[in-house]
Protein backbone atom coordinates (compact mmCIF):
# COMPACT_ATOMS: atom_id res chain seq x y z
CA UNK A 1 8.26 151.93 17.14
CA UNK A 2 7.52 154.36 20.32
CA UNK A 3 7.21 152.31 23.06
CA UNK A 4 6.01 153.62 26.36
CA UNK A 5 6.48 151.48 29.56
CA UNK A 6 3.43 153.03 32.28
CA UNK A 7 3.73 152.71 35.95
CA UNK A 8 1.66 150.20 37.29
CA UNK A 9 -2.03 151.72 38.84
CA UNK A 10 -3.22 148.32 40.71
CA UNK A 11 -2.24 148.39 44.07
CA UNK A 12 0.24 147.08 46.14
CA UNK A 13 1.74 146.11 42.26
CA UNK A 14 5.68 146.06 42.34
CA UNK A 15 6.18 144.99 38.63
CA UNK A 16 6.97 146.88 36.18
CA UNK A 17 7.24 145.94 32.19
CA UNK A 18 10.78 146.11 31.18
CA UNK A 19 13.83 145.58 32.83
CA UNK A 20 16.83 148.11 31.48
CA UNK A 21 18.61 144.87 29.90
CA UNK A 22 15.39 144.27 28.15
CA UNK A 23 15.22 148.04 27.44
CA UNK A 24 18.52 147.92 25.97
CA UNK A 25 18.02 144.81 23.85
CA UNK A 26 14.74 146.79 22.45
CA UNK A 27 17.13 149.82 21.39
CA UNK A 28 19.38 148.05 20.09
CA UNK A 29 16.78 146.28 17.84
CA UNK A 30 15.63 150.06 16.62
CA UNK A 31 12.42 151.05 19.14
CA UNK A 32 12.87 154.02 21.19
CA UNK A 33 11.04 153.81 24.91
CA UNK A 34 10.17 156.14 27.29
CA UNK A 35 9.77 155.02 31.02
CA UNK A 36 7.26 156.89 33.61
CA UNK A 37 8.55 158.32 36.34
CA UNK A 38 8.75 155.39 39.13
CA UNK A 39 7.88 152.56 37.16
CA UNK A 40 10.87 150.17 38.02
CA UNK A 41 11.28 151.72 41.45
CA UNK A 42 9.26 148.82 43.10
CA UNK A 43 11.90 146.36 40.77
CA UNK A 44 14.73 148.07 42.14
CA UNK A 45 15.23 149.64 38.52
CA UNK A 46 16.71 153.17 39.24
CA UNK A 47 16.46 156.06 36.58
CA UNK A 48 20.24 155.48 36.48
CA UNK A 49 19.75 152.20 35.25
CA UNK A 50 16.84 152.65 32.78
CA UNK A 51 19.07 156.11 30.76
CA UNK A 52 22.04 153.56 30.59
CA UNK A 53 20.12 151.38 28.96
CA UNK A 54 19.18 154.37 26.88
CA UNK A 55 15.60 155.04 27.71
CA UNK A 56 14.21 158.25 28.75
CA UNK A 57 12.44 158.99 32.03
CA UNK A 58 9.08 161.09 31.64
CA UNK A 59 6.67 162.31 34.09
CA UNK A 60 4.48 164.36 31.60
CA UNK A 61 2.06 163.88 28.76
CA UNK A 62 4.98 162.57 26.23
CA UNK A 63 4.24 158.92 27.98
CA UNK A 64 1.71 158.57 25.61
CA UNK A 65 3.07 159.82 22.41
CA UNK A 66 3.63 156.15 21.39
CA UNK A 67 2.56 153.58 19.04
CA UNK A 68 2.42 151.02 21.88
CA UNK A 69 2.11 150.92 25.40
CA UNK A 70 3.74 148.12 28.10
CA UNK A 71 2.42 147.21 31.65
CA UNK A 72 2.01 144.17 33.47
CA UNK A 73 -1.55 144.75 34.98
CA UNK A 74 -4.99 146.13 32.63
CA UNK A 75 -4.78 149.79 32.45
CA UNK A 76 -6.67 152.04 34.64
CA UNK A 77 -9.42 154.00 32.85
CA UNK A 78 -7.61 156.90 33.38
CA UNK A 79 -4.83 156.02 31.33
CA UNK A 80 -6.92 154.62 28.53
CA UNK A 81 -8.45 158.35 28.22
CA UNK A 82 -5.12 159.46 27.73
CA UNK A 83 -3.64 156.95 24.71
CA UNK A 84 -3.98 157.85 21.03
CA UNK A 85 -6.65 156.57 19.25
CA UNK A 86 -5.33 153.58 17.07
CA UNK A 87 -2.17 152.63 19.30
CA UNK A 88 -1.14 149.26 20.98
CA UNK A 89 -1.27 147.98 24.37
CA UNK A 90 0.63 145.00 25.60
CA UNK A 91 -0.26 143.32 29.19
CA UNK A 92 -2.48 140.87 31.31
CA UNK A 93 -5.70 141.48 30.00
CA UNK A 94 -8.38 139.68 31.77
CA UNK A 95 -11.30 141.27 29.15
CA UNK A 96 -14.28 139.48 30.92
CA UNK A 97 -12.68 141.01 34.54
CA UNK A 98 -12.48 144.32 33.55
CA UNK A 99 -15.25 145.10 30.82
CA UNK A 100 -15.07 148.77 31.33
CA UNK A 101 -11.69 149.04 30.74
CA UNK A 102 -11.66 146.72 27.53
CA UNK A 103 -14.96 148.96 26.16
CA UNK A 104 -12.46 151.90 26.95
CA UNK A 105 -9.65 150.09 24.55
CA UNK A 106 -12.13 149.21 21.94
CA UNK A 107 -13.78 152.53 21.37
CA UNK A 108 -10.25 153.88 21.02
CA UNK A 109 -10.13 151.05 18.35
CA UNK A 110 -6.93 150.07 19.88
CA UNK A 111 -5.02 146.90 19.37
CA UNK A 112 -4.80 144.89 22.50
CA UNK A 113 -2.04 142.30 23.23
CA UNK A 114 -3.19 140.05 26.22
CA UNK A 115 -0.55 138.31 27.74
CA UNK A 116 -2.87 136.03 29.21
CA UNK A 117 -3.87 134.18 26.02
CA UNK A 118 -0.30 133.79 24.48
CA UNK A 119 -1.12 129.75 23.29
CA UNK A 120 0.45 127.43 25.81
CA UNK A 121 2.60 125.66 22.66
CA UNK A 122 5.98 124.52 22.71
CA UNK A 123 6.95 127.81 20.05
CA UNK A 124 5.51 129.93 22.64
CA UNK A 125 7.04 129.16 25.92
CA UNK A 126 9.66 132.13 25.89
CA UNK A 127 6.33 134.34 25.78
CA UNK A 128 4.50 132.53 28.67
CA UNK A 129 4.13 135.16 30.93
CA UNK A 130 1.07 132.71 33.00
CA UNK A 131 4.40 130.11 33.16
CA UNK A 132 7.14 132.69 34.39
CA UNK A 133 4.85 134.33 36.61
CA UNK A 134 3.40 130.96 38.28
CA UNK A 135 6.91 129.71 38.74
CA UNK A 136 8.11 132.69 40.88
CA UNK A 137 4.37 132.04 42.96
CA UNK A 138 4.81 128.84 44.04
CA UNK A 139 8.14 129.37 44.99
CA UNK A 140 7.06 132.38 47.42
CA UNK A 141 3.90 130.43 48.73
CA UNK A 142 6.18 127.43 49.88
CA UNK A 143 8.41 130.41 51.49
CA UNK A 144 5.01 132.23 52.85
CA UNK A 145 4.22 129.03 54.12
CA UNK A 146 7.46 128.07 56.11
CA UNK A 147 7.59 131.86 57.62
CA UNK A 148 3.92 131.04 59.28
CA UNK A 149 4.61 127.42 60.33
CA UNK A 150 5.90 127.12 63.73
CA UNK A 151 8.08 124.03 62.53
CA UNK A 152 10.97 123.98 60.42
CA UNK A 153 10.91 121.22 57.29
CA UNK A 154 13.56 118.90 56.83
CA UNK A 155 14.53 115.95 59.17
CA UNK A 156 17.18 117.52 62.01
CA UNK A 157 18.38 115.15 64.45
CA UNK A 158 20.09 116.88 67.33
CA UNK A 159 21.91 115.87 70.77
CA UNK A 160 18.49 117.02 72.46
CA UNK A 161 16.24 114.89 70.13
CA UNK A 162 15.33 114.24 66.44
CA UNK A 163 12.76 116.30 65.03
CA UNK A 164 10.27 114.88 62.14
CA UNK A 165 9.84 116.68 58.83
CA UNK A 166 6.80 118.24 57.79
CA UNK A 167 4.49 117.20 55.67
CA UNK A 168 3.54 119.12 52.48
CA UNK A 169 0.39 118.80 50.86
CA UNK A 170 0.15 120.29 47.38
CA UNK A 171 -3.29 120.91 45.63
CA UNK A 172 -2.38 121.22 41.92
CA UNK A 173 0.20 120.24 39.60
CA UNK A 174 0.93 123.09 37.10
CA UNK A 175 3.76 125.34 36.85
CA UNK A 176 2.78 126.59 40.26
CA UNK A 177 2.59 123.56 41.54
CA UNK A 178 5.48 121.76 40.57
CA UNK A 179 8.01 124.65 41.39
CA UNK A 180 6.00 124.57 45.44
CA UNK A 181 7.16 120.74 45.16
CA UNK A 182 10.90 121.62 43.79
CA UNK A 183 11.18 124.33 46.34
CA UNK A 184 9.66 122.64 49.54
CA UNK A 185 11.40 118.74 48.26
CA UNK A 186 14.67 121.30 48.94
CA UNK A 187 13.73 122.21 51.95
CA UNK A 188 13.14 119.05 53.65
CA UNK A 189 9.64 118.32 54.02
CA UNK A 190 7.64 115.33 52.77
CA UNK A 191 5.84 116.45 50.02
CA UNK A 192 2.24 114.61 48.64
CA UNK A 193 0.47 115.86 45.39
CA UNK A 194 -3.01 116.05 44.34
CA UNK A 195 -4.04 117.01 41.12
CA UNK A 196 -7.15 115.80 38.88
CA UNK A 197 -4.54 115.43 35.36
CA UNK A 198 -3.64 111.77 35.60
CA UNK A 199 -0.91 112.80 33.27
CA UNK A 200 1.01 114.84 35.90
CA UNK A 201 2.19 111.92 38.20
CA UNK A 202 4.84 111.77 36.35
CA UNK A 203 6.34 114.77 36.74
CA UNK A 204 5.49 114.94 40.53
CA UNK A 205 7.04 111.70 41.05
CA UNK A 206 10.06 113.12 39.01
CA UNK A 207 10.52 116.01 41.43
CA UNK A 208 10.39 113.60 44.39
CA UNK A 209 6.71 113.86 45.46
CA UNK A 210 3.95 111.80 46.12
CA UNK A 211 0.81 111.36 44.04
CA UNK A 212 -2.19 110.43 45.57
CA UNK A 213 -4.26 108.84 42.84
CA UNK A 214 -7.95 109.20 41.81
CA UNK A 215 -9.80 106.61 40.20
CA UNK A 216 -12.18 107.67 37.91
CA UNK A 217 -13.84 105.99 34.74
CA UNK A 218 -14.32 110.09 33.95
CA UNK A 219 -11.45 111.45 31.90
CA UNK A 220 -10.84 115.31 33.14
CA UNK A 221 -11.11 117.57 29.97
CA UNK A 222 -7.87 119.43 29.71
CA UNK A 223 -7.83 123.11 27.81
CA UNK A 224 -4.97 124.98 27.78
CA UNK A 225 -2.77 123.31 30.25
CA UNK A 226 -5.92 123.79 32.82
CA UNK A 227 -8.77 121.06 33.97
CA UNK A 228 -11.82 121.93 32.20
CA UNK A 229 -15.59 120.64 33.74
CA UNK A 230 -14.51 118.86 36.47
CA UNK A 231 -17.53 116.66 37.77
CA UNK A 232 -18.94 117.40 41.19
CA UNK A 233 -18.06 113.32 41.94
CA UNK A 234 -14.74 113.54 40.29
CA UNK A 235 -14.47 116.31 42.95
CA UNK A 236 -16.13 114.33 45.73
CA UNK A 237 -13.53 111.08 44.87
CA UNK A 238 -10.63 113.30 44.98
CA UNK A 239 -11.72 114.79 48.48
CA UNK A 240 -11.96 111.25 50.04
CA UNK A 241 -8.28 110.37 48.39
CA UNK A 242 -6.87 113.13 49.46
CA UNK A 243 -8.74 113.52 53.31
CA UNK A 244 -6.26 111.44 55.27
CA UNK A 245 -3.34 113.44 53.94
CA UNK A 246 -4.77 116.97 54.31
CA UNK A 247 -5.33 115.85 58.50
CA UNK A 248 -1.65 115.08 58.86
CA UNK A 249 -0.48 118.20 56.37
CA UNK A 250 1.56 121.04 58.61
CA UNK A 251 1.43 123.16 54.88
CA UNK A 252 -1.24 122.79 52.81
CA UNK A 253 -0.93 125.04 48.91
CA UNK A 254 -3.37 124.94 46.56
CA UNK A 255 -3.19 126.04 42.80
CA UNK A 256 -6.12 124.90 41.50
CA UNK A 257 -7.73 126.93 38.36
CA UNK A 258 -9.88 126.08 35.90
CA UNK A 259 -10.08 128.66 32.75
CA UNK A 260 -12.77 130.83 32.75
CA UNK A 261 -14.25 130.05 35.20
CA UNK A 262 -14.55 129.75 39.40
CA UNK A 263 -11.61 128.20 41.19
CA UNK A 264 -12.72 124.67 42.73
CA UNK A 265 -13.41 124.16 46.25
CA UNK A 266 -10.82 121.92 47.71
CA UNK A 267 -10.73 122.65 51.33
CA UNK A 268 -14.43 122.85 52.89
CA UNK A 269 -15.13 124.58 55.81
CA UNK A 270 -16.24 121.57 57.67
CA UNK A 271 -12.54 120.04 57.05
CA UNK A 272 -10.25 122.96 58.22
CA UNK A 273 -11.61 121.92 61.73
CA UNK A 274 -9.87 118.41 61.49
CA UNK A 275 -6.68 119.48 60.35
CA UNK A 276 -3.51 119.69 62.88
CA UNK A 277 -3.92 122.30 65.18
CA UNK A 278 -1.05 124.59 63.89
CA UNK A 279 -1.37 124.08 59.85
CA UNK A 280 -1.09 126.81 57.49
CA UNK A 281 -2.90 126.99 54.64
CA UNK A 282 -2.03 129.29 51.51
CA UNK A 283 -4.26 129.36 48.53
CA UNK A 284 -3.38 131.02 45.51
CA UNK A 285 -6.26 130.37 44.06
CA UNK A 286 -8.13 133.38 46.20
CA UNK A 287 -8.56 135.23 43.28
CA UNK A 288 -10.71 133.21 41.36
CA UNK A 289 -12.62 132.25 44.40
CA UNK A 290 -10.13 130.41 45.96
CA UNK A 291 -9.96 126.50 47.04
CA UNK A 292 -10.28 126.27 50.45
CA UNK A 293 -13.55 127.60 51.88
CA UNK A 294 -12.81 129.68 54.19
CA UNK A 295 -9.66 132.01 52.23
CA UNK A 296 -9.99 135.55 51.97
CA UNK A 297 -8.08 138.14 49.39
CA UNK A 298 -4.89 139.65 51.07
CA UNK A 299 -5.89 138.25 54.33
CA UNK A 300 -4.71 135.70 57.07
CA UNK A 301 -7.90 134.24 58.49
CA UNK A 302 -7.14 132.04 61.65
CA UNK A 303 -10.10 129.38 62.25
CA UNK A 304 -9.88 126.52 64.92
CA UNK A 305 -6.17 126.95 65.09
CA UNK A 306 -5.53 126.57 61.39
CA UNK A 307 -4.03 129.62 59.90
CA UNK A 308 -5.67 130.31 55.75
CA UNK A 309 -3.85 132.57 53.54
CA UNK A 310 -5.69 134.11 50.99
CA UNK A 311 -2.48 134.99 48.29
CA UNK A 312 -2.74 137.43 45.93
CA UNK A 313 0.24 138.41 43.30
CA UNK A 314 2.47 136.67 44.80
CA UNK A 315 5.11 137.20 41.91
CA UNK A 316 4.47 140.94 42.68
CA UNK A 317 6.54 140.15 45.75
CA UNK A 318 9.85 138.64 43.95
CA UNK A 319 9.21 141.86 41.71
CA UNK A 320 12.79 142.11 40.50
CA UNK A 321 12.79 138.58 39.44
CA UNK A 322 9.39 138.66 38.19
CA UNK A 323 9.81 142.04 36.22
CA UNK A 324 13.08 140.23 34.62
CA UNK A 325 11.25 137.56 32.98
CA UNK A 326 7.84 139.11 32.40
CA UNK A 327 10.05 141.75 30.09
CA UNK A 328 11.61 138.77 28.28
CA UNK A 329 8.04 137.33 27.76
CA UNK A 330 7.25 140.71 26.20
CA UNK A 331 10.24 140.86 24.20
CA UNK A 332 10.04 137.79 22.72
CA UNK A 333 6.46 137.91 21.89
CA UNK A 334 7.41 141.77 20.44
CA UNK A 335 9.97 140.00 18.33
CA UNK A 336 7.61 137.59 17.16
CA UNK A 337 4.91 140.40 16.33
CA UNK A 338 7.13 143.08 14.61
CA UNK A 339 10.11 143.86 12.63
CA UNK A 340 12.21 147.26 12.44
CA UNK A 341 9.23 148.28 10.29
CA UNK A 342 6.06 147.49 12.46
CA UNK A 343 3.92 144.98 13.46
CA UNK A 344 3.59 141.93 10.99
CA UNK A 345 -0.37 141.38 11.21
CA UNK A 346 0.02 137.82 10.28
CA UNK A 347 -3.78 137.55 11.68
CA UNK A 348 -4.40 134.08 10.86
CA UNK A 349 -0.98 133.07 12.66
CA UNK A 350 -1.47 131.13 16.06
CA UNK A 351 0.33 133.25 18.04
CA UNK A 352 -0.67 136.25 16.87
CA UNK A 353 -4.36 135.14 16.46
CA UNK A 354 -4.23 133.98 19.91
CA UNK A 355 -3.35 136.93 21.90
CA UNK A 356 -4.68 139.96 19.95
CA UNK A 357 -7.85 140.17 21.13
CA UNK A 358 -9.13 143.57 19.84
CA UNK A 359 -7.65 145.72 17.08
CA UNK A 360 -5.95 144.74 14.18
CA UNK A 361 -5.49 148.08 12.45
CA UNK A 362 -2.09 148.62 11.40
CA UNK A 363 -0.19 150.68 14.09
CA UNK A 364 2.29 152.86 12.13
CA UNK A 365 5.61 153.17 12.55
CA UNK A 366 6.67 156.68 13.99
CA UNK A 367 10.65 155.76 12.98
């Protein structure tokens, strides 16, 4: 197949879809790709790199003579206009985000490919791109953390004193959350866990952490590797559990989602006041909402001398290693979907029935 990889249009976005290895291993397999003009640049992918692979560079209308198109974030409407009725997209999707942009796709009855609803199942993994993407986050908001703390994390003992390590409170044990344990258990600190999965203690204990334990007659409804209808006094016993903790935390990270729906508030507004003068906050959930009252999008808010980060894409700022294994995601779940003739349109396959969703015509082969 054609495959065109499109510079990224959200901004401030670093990623790009394939990584010349990935390029090459794509070739190889009998697809020919063209790469816009500055795509990788944000990767640190030269041109150089992408034509040794054997891709060609375009900055013209031939980016969309393809049969299917790669980017990490939704298209822009503007480049929807531009692809061929009946062709393929591949990327984060986020349909009930961006409805105008997924009407766009549909009246151009093209197949869409979100990366977002690849099935979390053991045959899947290797196409994860929520899982390689969320690894990479938590270990830059441990990192964003530590650069805005004015303490360092592990123990030090020195001929002018000992200083204590800090204490690490994580909100949220998912891929996120467990690599912000790995990462700050590394660098010292004393790390304590929340999370509303029973079933994740033991991985938390596993990476050294501490699990602060709720206990609730309730069982939390798990979908998709994410909590699903949390109750308002689940929420309420988990706040009291967790209060003494959060007052002592220097770092407080929460990763708290639940699908489909509005990120739960972790952090009130009324508590930020009673934390240590000096703690930093970073929520990754800002996007959804975010956990901790107070966060903002893209911004540091400072309130009673507790600094809240409101962190978006963070992945978008390890983009060479993030671009790296998002374009193994993609190639894996291309390999899955096609052969050296097409795509397969196994519809009733899980894989294939869980991420396609629009399209379904056959998308032919211009080899």
């Amino acid at each position: 197949m054609k495959l065109s990889v499109l510079k990224e249009s959200r901004h401030g976005e670093n990623r790009v879809a394939l990584s010349p290895a990935v390029v090459q291993a794509l070739i190889k397999a009998g697809h020919t790709i063209r790469v816009e003009k500055d795509a990788g640049l944000g990767s640190s992918f030269t041109y150089d790199s992408y034509e040794k692979a054997g891709a060609e560079i375009v900055s013209d209308g031939r980016m969309y003579d393809a049969d299917l198109f790669l980017l990490v974030n939704p298209p822009s409407l503007e480049q929807v206009e531009h692809m061929p009725e009946g062709s393929a997209l591949m990327s984060y999707m986020y349909a009930s985000q961006n409805p105008e942009v997924f009407a766009a796709l549909k009246a151009k009855k093209m197949t869409v490919f979100a990366m977002e609803e690849v099935p979390r199942i053991s045959r899947a993994q290797s196409m994860d791109a929520l899982s390689s993407q969320a690894n990479l986050a938590g270990y830059k908001a441990v990192i964003l953390g530590a650069e805005h703390l004015a303490r360092i994390f592990p123990l030090m003992m020195t001929a002018a004193g000992t200083i204590t390590p800090s204490r690490v409170l994580i909100f949220g044990a998912g891929v996120a959350g467990l690599q912000a344990i790995a990462t700050a258990k590394r660098l010292g600190a004393i790390v304590e866990v929340s999370d509303v999965r029973p079933e994740t203690k033991e991985q938390v204990e596993s990476l050294g952490g501490k699990f602060i334990e709720v206990k609730s007659e309730n069982a939390v409804q798990v979908e998709g590797g994410y909590a699903k209808d949390v109750s308002a006094e689940f929420l309420q016993k988990q706040k009291e559990a967790v209060e003494k903790s959060l007052y002592q935390a220097d770092l407080v990270i929460t990763t708290a989602l639940v699908r489909g729906g509005k990120a739960p508030v972790l952090i009130s507004a009324d508590q930020v006041p009673k934390m240590k003068y000096g703690a930093v906050i970073v929520d990754m959930a800002v996007e959804q909402g975010g956990n901790c009252a107070l966060s903002e999008p893209d911004k540091i808010v400072e309130y009673k001398g507790v600094k809240i980060i409101g962190a978006t894409n963070l992945p978008s700022a390890l983009s060479t290693n993030a671009s790296e294994l998002y374009a193994k995601n993609i190639q894996n779940l291309l390999q899955h979907l096609a052969d050296e003739k097409g795509f397969k349109w196994e519809m009733e396959e899980e894989i294939t029935k869980g991420c396609m969703v629009c399209g379904g015509d056959r998308v032919a082969s211009s080899s």
